[in-house]
PDB file of N, CA and C in Angstrom:
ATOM      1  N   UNK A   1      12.023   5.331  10.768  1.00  0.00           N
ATOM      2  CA  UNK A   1      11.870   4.703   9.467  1.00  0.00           C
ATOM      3  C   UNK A   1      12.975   5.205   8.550  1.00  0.00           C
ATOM      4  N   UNK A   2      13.765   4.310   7.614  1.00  0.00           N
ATOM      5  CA  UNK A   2      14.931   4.929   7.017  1.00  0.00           C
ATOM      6  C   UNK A   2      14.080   4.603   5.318  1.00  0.00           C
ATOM      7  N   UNK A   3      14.130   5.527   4.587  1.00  0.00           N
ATOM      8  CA  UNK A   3      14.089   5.418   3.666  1.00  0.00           C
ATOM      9  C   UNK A   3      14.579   4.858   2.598  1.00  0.00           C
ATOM     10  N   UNK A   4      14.767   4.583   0.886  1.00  0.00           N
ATOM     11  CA  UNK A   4      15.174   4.583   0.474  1.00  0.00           C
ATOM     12  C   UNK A   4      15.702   5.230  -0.698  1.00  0.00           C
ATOM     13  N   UNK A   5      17.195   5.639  -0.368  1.00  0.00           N
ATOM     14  CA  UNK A   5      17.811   6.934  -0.883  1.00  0.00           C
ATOM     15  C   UNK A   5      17.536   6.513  -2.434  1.00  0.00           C
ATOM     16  N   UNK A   6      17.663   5.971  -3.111  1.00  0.00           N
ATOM     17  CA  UNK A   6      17.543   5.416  -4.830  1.00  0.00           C
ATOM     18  C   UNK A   6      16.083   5.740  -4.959  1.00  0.00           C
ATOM     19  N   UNK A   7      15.421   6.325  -4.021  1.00  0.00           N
ATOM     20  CA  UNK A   7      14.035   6.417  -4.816  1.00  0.00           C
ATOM     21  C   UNK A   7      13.931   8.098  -5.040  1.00  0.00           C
ATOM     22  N   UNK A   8      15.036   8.810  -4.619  1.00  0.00           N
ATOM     23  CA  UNK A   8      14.855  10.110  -4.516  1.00  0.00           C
ATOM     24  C   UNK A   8      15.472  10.201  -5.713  1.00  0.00           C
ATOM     25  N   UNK A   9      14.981  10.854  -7.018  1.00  0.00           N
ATOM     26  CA  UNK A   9      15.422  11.770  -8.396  1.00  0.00           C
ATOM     27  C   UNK A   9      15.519  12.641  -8.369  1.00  0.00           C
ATOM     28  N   UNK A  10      16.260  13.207  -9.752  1.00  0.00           N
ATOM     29  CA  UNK A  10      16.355  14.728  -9.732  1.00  0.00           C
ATOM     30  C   UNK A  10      14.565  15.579  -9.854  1.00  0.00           C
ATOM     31  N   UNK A  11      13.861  14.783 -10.433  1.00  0.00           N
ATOM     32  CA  UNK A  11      12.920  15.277 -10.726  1.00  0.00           C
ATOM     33  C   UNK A  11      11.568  14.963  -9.372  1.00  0.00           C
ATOM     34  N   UNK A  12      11.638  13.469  -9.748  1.00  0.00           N
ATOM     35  CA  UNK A  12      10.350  12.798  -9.269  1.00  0.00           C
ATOM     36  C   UNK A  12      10.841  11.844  -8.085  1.00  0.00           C
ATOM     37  N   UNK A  13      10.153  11.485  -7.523  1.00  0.00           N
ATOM     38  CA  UNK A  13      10.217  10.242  -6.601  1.00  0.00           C
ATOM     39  C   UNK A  13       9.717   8.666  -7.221  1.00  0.00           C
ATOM     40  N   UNK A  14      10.954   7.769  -7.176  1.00  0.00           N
ATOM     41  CA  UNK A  14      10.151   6.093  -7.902  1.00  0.00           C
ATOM     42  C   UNK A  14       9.842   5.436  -6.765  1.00  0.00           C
ATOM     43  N   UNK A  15       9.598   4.899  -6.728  1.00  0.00           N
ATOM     44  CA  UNK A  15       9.573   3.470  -6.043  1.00  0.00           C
ATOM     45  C   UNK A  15       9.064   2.812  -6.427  1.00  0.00           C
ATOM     46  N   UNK A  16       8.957   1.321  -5.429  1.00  0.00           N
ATOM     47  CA  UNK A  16       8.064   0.307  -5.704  1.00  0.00           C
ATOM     48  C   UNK A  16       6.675   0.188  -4.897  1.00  0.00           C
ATOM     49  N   UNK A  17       6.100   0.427  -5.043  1.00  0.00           N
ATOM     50  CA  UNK A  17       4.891   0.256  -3.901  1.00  0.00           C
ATOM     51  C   UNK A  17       4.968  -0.620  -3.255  1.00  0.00           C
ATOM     52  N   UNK A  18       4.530  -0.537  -1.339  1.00  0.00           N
ATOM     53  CA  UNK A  18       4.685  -1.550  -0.706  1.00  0.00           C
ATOM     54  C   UNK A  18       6.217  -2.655  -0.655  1.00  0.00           C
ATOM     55  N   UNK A  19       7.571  -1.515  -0.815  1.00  0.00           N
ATOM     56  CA  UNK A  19       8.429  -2.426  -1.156  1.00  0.00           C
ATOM     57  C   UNK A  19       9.226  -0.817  -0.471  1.00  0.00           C
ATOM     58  N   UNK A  20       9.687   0.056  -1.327  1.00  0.00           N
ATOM     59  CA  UNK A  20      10.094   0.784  -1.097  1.00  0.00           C
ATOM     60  C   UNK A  20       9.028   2.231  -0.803  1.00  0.00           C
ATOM     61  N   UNK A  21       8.161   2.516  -1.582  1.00  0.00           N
ATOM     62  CA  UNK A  21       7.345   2.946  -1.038  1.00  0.00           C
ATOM     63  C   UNK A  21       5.864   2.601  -0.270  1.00  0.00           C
ATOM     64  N   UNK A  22       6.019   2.912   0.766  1.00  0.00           N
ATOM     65  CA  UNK A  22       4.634   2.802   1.335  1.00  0.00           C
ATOM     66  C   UNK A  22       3.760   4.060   1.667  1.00  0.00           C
ATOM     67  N   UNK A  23       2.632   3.668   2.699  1.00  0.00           N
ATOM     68  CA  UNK A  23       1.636   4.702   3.288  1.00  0.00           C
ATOM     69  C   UNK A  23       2.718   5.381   4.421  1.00  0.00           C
ATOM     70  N   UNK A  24       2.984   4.660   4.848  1.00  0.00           N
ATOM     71  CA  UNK A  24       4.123   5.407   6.312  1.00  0.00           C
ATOM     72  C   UNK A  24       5.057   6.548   5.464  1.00  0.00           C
ATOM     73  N   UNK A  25       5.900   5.589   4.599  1.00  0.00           N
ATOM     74  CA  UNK A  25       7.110   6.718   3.459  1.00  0.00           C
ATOM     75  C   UNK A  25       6.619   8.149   3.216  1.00  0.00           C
ATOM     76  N   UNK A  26       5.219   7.653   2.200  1.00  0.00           N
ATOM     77  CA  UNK A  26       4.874   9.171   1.841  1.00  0.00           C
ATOM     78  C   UNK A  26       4.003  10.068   2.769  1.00  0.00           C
ATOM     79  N   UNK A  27       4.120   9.469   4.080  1.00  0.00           N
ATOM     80  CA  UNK A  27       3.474  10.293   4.808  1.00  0.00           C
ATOM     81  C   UNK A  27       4.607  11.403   5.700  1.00  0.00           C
ATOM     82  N   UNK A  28       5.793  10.567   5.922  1.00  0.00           N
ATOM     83  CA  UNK A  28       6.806  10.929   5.792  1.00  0.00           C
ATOM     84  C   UNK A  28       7.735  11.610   4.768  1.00  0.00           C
ATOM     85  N   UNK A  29       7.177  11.437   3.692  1.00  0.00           N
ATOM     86  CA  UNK A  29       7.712  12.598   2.820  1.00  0.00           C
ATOM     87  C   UNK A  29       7.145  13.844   2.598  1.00  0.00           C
ATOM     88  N   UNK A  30       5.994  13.831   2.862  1.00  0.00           N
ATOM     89  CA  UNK A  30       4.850  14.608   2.997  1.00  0.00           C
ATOM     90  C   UNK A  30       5.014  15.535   4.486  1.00  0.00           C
ATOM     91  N   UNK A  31       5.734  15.342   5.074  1.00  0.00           N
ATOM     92  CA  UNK A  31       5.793  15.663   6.569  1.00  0.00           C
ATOM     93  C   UNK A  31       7.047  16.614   6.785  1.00  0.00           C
ATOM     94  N   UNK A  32       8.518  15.635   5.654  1.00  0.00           N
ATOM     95  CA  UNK A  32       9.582  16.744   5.471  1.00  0.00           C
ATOM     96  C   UNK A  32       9.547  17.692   4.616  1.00  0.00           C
ATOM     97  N   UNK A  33       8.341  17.403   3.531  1.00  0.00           N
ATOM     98  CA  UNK A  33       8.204  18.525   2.092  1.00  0.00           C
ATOM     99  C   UNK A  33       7.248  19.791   2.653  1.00  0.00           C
ATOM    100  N   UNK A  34       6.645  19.505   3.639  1.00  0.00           N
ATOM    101  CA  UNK A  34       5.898  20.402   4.402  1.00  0.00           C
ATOM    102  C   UNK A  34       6.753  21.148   5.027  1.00  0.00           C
ATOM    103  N   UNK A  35       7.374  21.009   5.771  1.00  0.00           N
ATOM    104  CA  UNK A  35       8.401  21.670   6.832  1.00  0.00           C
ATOM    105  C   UNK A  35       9.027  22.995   5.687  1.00  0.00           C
ATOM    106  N   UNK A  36      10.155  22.057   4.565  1.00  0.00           N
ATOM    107  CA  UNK A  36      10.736  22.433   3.242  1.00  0.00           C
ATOM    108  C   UNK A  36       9.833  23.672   3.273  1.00  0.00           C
ATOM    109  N   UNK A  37       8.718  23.541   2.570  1.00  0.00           N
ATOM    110  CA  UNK A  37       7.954  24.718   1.958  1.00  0.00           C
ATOM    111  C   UNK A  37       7.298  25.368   2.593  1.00  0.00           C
ATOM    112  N   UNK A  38       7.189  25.043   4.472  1.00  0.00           N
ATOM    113  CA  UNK A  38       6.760  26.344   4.842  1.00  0.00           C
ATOM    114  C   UNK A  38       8.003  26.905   5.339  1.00  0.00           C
ATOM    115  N   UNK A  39       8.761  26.549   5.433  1.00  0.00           N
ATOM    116  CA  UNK A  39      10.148  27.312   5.874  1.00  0.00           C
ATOM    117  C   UNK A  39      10.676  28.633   4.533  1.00  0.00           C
ATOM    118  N   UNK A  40      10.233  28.022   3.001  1.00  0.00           N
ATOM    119  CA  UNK A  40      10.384  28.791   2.034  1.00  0.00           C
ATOM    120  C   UNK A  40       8.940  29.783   1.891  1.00  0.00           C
ATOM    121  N   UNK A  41       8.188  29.904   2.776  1.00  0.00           N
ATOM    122  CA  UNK A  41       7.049  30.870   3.161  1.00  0.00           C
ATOM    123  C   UNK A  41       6.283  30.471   1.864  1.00  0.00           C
ATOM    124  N   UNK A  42       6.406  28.994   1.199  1.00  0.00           N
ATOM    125  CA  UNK A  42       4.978  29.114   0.357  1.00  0.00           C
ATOM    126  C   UNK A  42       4.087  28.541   1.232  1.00  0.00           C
ATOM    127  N   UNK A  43       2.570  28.921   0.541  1.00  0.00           N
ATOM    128  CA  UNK A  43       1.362  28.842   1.343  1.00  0.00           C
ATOM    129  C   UNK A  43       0.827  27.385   0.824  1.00  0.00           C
ATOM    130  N   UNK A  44       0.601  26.788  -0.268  1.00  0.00           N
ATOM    131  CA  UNK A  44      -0.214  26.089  -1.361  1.00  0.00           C
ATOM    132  C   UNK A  44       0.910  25.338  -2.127  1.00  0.00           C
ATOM    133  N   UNK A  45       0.364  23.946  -1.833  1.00  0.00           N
ATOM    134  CA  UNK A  45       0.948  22.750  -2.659  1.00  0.00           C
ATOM    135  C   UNK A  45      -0.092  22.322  -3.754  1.00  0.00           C
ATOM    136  N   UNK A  46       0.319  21.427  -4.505  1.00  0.00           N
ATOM    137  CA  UNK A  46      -0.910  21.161  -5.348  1.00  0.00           C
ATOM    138  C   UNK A  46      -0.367  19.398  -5.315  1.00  0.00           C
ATOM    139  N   UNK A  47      -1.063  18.432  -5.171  1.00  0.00           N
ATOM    140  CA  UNK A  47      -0.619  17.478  -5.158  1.00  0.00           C
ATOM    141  C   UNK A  47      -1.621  16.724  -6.249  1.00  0.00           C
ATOM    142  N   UNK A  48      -0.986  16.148  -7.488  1.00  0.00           N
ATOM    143  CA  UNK A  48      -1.508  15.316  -8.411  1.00  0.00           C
ATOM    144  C   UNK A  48      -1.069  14.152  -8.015  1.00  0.00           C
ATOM    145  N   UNK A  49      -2.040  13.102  -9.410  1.00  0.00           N
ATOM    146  CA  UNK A  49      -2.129  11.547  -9.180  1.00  0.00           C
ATOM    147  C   UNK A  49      -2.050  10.815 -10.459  1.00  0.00           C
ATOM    148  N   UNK A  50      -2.279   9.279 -11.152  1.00  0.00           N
ATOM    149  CA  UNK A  50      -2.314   9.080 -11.698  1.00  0.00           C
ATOM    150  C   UNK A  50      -3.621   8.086 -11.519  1.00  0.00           C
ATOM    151  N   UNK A  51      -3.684   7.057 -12.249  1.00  0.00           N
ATOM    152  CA  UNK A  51      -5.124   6.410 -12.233  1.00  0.00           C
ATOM    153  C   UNK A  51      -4.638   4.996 -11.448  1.00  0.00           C
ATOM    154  N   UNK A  52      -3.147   4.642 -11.246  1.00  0.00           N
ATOM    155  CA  UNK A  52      -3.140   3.237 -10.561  1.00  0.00           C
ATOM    156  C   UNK A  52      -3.498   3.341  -9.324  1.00  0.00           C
ATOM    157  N   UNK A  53      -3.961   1.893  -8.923  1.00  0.00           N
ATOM    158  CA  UNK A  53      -4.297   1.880  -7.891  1.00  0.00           C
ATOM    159  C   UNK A  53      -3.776   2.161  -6.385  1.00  0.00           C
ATOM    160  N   UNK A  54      -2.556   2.575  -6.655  1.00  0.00           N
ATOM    161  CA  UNK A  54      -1.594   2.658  -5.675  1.00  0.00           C
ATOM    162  C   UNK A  54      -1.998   4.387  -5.528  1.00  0.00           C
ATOM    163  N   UNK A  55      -1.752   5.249  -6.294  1.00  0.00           N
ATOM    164  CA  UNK A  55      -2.021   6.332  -6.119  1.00  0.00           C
ATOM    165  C   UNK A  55      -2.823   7.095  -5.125  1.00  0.00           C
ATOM    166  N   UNK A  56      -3.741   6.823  -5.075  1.00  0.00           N
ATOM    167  CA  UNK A  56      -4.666   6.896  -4.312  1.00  0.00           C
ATOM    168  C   UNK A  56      -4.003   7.331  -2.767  1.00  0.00           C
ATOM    169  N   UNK A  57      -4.040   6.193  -1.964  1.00  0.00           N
ATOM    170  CA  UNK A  57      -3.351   6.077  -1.003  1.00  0.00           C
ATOM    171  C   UNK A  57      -1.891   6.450  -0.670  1.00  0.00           C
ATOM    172  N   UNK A  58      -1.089   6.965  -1.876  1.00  0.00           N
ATOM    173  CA  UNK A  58       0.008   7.360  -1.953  1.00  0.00           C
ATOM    174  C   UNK A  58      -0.296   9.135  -1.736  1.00  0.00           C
ATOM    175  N   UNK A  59      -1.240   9.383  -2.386  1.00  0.00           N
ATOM    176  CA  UNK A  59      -2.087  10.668  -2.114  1.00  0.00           C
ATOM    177  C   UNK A  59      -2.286  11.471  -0.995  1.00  0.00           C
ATOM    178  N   UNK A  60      -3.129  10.347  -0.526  1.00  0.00           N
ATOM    179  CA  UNK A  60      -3.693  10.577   1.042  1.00  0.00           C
ATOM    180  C   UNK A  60      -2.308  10.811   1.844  1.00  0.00           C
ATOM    181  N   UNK A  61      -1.829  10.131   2.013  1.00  0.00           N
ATOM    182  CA  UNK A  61      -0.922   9.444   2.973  1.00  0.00           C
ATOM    183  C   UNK A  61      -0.064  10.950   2.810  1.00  0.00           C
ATOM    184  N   UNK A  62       0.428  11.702   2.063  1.00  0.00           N
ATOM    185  CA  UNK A  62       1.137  12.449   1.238  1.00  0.00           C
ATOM    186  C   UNK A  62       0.403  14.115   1.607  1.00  0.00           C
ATOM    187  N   UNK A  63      -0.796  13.805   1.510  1.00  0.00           N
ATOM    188  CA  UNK A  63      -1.533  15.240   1.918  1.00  0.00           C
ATOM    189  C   UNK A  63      -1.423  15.326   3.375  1.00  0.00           C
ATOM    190  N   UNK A  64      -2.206  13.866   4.225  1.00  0.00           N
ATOM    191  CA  UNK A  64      -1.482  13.715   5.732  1.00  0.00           C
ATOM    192  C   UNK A  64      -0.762  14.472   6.397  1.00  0.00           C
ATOM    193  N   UNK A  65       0.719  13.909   5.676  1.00  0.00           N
ATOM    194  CA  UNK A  65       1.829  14.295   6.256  1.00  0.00           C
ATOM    195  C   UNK A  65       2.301  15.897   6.000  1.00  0.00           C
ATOM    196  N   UNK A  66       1.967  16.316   5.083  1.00  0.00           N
ATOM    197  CA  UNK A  66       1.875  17.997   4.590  1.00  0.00           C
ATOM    198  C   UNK A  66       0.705  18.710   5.167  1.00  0.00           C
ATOM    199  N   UNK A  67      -0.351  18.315   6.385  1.00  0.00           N
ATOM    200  CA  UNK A  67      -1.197  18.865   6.956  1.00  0.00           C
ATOM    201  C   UNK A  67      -0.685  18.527   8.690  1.00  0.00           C
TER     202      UNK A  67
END
């Protein structure tokens, strides 16, 4: 799966739901941010949300891939 590089910020991650981001993406981002931070020996992520409906499943998909 190739991503899309314009959704990566300095800060945050954008996308579009179901366009550029999907359930696969952030499970996959979730999968390399895992690797990232146990390689930097932290133990504990904290993963927040917002109230759209997309979130949710952007969540999941996201904890997934970081487990």
């Amino acid at each position: 799966m190739k991503l899309n590089e314009n959704m990566f910020r300095m800060y945050d991650i954008r996308g579009v739901w179901e366009d550029d981001l999907t359930v696969e993406s952030a499970e996959l981002i979730g999968k390399a941010f895992g690797t990232y931070v146990r390689q930097k020996g932290i133990k504990d992520v904290l993963v927040g949300r917002d109230n759209r409906l997309s979130s949710r499943p952007i969540r999941d998909a996201l904890i997934k891939g970081l487990t």
